[in-house]
PDB file of N, CA and C in Angstrom:
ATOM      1  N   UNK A   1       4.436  -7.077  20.383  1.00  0.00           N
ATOM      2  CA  UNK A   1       3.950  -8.364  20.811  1.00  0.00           C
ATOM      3  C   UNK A   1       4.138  -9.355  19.663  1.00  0.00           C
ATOM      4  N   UNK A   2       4.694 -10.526  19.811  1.00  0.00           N
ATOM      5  CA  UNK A   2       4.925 -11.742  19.116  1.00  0.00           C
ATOM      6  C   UNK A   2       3.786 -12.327  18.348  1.00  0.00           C
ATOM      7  N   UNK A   3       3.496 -12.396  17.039  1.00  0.00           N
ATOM      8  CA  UNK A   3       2.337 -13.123  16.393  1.00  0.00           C
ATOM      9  C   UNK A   3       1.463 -11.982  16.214  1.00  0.00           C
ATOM     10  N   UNK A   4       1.510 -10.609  16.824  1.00  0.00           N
ATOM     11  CA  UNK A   4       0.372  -9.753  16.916  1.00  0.00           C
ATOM     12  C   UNK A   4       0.344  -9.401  15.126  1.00  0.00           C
ATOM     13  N   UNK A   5      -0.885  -9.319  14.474  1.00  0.00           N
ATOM     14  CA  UNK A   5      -1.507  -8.927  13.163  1.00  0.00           C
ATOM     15  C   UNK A   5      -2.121  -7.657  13.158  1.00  0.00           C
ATOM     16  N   UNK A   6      -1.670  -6.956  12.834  1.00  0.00           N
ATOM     17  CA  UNK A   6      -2.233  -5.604  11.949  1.00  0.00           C
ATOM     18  C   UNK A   6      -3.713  -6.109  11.349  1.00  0.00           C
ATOM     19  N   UNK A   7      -4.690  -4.700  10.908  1.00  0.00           N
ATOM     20  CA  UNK A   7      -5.446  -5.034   9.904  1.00  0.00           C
ATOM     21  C   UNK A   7      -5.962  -3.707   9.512  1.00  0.00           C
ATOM     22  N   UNK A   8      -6.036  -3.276   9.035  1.00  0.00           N
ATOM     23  CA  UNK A   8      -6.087  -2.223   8.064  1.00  0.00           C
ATOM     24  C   UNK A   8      -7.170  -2.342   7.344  1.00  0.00           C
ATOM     25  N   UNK A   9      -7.810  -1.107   6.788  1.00  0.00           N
ATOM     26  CA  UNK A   9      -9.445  -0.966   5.842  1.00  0.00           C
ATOM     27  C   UNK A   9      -9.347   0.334   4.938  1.00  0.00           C
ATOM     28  N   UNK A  10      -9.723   0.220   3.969  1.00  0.00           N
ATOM     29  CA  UNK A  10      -9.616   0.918   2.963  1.00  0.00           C
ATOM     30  C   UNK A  10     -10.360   0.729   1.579  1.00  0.00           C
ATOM     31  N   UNK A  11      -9.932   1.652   0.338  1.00  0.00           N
ATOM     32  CA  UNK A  11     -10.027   1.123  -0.757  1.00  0.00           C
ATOM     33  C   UNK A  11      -9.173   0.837  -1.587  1.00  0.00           C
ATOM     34  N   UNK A  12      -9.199  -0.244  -2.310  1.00  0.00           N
ATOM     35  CA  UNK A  12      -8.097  -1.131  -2.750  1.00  0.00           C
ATOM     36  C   UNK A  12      -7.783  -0.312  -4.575  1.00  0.00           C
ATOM     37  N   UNK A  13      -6.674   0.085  -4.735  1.00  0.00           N
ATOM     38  CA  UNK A  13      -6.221   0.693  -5.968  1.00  0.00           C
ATOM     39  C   UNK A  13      -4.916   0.304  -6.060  1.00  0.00           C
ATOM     40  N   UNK A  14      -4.381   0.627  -7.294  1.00  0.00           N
ATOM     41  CA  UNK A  14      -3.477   0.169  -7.899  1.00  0.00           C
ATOM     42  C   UNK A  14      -2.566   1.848  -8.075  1.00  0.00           C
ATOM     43  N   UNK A  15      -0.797   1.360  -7.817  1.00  0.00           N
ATOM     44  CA  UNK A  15      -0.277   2.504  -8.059  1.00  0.00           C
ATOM     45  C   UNK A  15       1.249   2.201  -8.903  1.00  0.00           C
ATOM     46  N   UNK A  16       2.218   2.677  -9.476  1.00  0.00           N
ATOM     47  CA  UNK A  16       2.901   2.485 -10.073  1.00  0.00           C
ATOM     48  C   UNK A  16       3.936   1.709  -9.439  1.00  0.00           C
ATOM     49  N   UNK A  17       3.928   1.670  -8.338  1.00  0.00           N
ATOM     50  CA  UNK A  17       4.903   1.391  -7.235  1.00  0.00           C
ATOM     51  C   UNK A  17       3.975  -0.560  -6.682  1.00  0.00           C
ATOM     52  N   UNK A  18       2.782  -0.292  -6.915  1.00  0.00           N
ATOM     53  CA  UNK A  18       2.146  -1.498  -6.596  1.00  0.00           C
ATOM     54  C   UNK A  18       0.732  -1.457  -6.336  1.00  0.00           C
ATOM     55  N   UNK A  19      -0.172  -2.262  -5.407  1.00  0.00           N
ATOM     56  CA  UNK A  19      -0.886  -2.454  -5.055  1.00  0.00           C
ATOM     57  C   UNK A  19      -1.170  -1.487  -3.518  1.00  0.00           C
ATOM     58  N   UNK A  20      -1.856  -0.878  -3.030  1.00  0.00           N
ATOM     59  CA  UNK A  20      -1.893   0.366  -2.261  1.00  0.00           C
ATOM     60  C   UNK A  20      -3.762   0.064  -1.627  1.00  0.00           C
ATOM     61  N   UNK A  21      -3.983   0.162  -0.484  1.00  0.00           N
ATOM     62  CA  UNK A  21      -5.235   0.568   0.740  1.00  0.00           C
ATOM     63  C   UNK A  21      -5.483   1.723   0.877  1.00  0.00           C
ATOM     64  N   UNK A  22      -6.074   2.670   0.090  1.00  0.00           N
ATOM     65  CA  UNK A  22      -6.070   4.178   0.421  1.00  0.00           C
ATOM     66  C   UNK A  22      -7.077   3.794   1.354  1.00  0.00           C
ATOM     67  N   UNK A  23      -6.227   5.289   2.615  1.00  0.00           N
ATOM     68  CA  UNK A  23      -7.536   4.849   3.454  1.00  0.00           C
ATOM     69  C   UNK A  23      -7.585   6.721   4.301  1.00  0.00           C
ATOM     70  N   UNK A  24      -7.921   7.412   5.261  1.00  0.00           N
ATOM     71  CA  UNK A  24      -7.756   8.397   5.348  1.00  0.00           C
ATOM     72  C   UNK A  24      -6.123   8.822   5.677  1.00  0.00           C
ATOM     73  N   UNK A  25      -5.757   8.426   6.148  1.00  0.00           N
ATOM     74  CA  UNK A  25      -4.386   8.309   6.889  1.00  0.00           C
ATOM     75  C   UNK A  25      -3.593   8.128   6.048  1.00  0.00           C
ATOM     76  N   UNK A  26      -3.816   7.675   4.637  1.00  0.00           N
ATOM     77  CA  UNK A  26      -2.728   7.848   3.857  1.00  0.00           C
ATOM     78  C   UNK A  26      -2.677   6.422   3.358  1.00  0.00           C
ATOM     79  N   UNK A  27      -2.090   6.312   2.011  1.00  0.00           N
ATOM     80  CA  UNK A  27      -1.731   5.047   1.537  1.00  0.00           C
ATOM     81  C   UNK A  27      -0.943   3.901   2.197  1.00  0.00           C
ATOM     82  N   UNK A  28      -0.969   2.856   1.586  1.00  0.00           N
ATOM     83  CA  UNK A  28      -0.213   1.979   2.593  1.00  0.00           C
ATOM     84  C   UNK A  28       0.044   0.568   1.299  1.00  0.00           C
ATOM     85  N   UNK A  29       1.669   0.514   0.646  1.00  0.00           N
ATOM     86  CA  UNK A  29       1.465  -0.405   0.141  1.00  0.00           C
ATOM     87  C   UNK A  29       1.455  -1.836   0.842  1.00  0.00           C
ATOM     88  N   UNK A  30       0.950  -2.573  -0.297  1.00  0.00           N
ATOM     89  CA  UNK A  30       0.818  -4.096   0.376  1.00  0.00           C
ATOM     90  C   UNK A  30       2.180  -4.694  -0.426  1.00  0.00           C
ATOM     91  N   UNK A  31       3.005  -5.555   0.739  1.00  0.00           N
ATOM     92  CA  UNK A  31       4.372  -5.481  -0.077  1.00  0.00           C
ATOM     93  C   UNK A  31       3.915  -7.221  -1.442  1.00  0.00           C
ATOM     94  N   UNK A  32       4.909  -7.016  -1.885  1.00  0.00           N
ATOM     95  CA  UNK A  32       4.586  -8.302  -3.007  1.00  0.00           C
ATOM     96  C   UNK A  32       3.831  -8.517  -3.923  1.00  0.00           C
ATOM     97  N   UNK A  33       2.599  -7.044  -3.590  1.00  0.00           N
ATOM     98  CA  UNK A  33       1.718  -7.026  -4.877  1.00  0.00           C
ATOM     99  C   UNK A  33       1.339  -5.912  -5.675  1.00  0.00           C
ATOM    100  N   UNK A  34       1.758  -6.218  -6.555  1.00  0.00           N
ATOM    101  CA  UNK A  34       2.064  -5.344  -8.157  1.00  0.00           C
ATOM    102  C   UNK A  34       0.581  -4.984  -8.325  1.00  0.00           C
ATOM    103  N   UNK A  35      -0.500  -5.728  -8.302  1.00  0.00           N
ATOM    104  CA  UNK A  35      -1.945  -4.678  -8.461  1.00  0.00           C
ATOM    105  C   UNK A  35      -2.694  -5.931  -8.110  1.00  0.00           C
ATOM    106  N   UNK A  36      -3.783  -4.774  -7.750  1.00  0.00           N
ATOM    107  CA  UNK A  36      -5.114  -5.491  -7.551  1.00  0.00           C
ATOM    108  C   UNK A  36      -6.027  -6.544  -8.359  1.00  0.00           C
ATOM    109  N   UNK A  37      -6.396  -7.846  -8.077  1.00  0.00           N
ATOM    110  CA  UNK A  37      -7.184  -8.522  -8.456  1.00  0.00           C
ATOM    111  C   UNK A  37      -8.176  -7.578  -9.342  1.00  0.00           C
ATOM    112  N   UNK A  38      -8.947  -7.818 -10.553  1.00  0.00           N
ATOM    113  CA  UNK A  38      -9.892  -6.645 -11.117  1.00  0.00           C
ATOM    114  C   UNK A  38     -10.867  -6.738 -10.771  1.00  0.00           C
ATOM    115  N   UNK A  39     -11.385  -7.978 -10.108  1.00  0.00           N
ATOM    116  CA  UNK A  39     -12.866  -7.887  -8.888  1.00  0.00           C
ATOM    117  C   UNK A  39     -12.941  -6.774  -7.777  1.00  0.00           C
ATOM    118  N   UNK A  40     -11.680  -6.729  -7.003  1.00  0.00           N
ATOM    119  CA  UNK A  40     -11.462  -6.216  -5.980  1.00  0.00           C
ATOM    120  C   UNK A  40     -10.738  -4.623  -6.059  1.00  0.00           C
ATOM    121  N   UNK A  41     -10.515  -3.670  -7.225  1.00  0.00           N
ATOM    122  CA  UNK A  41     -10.155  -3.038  -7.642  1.00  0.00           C
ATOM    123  C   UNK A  41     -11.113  -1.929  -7.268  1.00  0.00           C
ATOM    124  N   UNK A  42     -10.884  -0.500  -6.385  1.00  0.00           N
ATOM    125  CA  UNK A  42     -12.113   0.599  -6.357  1.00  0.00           C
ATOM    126  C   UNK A  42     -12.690  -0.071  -4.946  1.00  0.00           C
ATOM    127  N   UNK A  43     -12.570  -1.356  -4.665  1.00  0.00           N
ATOM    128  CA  UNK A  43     -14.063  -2.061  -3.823  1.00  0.00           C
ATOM    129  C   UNK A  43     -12.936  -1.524  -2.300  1.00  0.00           C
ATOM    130  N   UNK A  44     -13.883  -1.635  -1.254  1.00  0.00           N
ATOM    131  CA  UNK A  44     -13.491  -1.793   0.567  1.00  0.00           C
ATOM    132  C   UNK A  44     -12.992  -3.022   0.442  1.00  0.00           C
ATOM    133  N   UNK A  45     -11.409  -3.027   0.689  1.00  0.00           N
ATOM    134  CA  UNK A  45     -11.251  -3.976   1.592  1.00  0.00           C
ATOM    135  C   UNK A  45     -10.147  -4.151   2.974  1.00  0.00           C
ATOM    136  N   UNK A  46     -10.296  -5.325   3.424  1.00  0.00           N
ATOM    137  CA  UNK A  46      -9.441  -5.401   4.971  1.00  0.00           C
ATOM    138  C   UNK A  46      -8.441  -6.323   4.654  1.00  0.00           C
ATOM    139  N   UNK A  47      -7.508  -5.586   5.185  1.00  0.00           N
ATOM    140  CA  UNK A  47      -6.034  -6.421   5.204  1.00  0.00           C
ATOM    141  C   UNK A  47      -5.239  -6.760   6.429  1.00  0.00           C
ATOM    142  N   UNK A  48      -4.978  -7.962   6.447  1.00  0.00           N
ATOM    143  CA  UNK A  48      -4.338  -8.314   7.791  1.00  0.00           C
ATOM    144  C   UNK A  48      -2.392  -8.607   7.584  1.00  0.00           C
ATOM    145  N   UNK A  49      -2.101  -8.086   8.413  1.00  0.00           N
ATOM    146  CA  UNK A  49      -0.243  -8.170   7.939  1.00  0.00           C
ATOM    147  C   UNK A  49       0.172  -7.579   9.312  1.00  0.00           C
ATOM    148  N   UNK A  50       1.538  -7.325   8.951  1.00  0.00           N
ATOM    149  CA  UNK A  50       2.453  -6.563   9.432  1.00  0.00           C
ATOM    150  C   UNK A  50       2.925  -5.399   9.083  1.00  0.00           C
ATOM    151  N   UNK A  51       2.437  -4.349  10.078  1.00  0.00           N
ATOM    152  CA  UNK A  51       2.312  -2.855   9.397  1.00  0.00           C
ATOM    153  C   UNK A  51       3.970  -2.531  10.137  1.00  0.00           C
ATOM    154  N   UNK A  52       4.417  -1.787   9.030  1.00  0.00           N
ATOM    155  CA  UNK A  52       5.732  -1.360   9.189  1.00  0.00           C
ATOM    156  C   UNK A  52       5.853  -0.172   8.168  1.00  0.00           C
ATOM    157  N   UNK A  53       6.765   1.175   8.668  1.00  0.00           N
ATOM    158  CA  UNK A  53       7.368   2.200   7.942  1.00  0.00           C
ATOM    159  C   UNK A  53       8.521   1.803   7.137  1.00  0.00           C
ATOM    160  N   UNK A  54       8.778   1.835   6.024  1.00  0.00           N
ATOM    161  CA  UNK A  54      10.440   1.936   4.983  1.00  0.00           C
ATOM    162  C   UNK A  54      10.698   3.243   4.908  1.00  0.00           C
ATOM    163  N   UNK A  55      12.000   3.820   5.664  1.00  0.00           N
ATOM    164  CA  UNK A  55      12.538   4.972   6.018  1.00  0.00           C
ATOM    165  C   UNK A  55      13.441   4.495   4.492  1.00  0.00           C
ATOM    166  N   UNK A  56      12.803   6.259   3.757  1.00  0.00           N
ATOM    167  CA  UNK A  56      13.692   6.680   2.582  1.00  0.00           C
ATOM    168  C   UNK A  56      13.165   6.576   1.507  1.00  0.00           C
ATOM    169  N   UNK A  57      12.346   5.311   1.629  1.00  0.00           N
ATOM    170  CA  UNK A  57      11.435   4.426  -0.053  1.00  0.00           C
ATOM    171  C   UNK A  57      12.371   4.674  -1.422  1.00  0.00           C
ATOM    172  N   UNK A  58      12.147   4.724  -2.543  1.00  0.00           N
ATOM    173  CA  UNK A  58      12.825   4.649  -3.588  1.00  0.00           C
ATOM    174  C   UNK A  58      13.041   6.219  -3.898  1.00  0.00           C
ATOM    175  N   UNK A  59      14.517   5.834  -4.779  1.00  0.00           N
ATOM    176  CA  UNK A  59      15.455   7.019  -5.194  1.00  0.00           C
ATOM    177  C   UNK A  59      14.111   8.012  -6.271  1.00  0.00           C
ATOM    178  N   UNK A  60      13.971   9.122  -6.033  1.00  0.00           N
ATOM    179  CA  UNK A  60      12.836   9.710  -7.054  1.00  0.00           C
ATOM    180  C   UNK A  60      13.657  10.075  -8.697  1.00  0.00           C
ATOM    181  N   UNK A  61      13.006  10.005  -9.682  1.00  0.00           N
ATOM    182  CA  UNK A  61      13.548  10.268 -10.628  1.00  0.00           C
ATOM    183  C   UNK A  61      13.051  11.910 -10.908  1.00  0.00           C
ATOM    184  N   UNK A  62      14.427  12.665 -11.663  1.00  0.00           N
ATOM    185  CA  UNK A  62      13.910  13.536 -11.743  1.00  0.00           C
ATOM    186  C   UNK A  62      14.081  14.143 -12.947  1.00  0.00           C
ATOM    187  N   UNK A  63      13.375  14.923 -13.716  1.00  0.00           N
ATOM    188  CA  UNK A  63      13.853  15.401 -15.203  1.00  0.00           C
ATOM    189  C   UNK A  63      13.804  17.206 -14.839  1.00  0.00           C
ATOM    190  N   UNK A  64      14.737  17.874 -15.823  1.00  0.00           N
ATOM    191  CA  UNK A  64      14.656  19.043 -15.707  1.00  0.00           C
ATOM    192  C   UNK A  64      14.447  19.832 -14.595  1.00  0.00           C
ATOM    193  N   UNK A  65      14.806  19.104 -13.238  1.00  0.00           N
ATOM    194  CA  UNK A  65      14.880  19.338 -11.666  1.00  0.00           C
ATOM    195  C   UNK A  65      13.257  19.356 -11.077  1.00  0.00           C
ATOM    196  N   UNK A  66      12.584  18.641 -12.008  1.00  0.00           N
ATOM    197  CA  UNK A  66      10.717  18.706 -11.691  1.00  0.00           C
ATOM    198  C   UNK A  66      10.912  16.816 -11.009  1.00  0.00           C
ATOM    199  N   UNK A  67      10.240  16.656  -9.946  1.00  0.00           N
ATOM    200  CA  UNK A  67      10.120  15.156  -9.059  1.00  0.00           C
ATOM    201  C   UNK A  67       8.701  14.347 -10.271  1.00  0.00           C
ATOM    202  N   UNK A  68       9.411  13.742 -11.393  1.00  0.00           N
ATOM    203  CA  UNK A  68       8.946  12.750 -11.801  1.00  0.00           C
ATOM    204  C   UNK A  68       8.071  11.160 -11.637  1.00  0.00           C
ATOM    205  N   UNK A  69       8.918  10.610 -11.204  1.00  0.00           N
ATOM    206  CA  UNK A  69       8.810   9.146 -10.784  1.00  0.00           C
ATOM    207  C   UNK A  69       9.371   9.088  -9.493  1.00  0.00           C
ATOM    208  N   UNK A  70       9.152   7.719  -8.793  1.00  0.00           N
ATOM    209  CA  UNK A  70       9.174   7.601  -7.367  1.00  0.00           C
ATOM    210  C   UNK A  70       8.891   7.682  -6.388  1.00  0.00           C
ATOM    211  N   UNK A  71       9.155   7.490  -5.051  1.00  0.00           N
ATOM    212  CA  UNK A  71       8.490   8.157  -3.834  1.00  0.00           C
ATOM    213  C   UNK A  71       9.293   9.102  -2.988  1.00  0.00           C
ATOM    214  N   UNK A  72       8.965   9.791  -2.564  1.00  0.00           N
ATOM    215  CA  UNK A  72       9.853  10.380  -1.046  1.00  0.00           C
ATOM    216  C   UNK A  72       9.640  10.390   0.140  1.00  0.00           C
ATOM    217  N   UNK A  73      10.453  10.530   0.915  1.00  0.00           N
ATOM    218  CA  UNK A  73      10.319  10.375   2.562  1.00  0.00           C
ATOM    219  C   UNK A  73       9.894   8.661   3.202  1.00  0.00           C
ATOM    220  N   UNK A  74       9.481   8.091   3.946  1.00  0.00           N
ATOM    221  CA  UNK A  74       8.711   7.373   4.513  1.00  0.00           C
ATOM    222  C   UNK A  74       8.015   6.926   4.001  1.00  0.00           C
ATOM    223  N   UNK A  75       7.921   5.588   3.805  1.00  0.00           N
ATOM    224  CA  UNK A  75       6.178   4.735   3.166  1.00  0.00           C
ATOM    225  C   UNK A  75       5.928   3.799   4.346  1.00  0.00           C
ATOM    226  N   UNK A  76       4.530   3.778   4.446  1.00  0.00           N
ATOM    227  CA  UNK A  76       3.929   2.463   5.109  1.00  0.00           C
ATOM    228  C   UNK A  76       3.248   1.524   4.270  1.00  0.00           C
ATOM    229  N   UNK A  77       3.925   0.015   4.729  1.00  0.00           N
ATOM    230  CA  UNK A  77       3.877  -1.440   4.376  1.00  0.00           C
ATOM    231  C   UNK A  77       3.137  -1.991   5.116  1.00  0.00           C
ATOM    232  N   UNK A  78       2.411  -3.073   4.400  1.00  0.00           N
ATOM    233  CA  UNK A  78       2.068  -3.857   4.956  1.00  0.00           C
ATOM    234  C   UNK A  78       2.611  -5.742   4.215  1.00  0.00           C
ATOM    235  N   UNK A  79       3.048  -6.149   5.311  1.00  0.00           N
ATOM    236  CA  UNK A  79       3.926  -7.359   4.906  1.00  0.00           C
ATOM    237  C   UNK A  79       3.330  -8.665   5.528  1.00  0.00           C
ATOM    238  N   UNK A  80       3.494  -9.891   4.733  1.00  0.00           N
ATOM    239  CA  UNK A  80       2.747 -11.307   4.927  1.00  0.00           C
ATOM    240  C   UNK A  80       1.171 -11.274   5.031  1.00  0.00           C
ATOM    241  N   UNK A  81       0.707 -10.527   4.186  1.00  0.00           N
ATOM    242  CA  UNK A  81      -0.494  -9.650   4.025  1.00  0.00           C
ATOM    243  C   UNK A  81      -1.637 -10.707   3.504  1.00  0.00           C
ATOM    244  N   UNK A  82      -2.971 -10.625   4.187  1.00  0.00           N
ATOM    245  CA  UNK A  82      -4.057 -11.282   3.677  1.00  0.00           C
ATOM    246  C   UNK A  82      -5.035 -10.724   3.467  1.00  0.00           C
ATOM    247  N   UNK A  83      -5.807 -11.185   2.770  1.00  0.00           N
ATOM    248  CA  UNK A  83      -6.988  -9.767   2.638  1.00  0.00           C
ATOM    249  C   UNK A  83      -8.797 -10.140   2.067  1.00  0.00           C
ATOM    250  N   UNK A  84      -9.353  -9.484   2.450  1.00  0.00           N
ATOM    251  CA  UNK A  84     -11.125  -9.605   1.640  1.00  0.00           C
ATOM    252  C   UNK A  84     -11.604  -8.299   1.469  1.00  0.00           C
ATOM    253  N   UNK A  85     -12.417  -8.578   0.994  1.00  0.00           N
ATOM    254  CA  UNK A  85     -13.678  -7.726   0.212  1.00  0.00           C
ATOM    255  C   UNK A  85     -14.579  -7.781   1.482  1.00  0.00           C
ATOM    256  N   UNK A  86     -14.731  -5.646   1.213  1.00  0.00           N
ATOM    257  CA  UNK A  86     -15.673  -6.124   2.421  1.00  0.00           C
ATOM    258  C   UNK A  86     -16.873  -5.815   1.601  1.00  0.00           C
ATOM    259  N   UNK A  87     -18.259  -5.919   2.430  1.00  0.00           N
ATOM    260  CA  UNK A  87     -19.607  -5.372   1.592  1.00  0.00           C
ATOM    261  C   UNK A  87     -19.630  -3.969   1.134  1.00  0.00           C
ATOM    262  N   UNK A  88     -20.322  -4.204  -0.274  1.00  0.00           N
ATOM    263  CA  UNK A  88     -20.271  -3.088  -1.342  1.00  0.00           C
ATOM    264  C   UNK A  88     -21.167  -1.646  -0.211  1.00  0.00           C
TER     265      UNK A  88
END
């Protein structure tokens, strides 16, 4: 559906890859942001966007054939993303 918004709930953490909603279902970065505000860091919050899968995510780095850096398989995004704090 056209205009339809996602919104998503979680807790808001920071990951090497970016800014991330852990929530039970699994992480979900928020695209465009590198980390969390430090108010809002650890705290609940709700995000409104466009939830979408990136089939593949980034190349993993690997040393001595051990999975280092990167991601694998599938990530879920969330894109044109807005967001609050919910109560502590």
């Amino acid at each position: 559906m056209e205009g339809k918004r996602d919104v998503i709930e979680g807790v808001a953490e920071d990951a090497k890859q970016g800014a991330v909603v852990v929530r039970d279902a699994g992480a979900v970065f928020v695209a465009g942001l590198d980390g969390w505000p430090r108010e809002l860091r650890g705290r609940r919050v709700r995000v409104t966007g466009h939830l979408r899968t990136i089939a593949g995510a980034d190349e993993p780095l690997e040393i001595d054939g051990l999975h280092r850096a990167g991601s694998l398989g599938d990530r879920r995004v969330i894109e044109d993303a807005t967001w609050e704090a919910l109560e502590r």
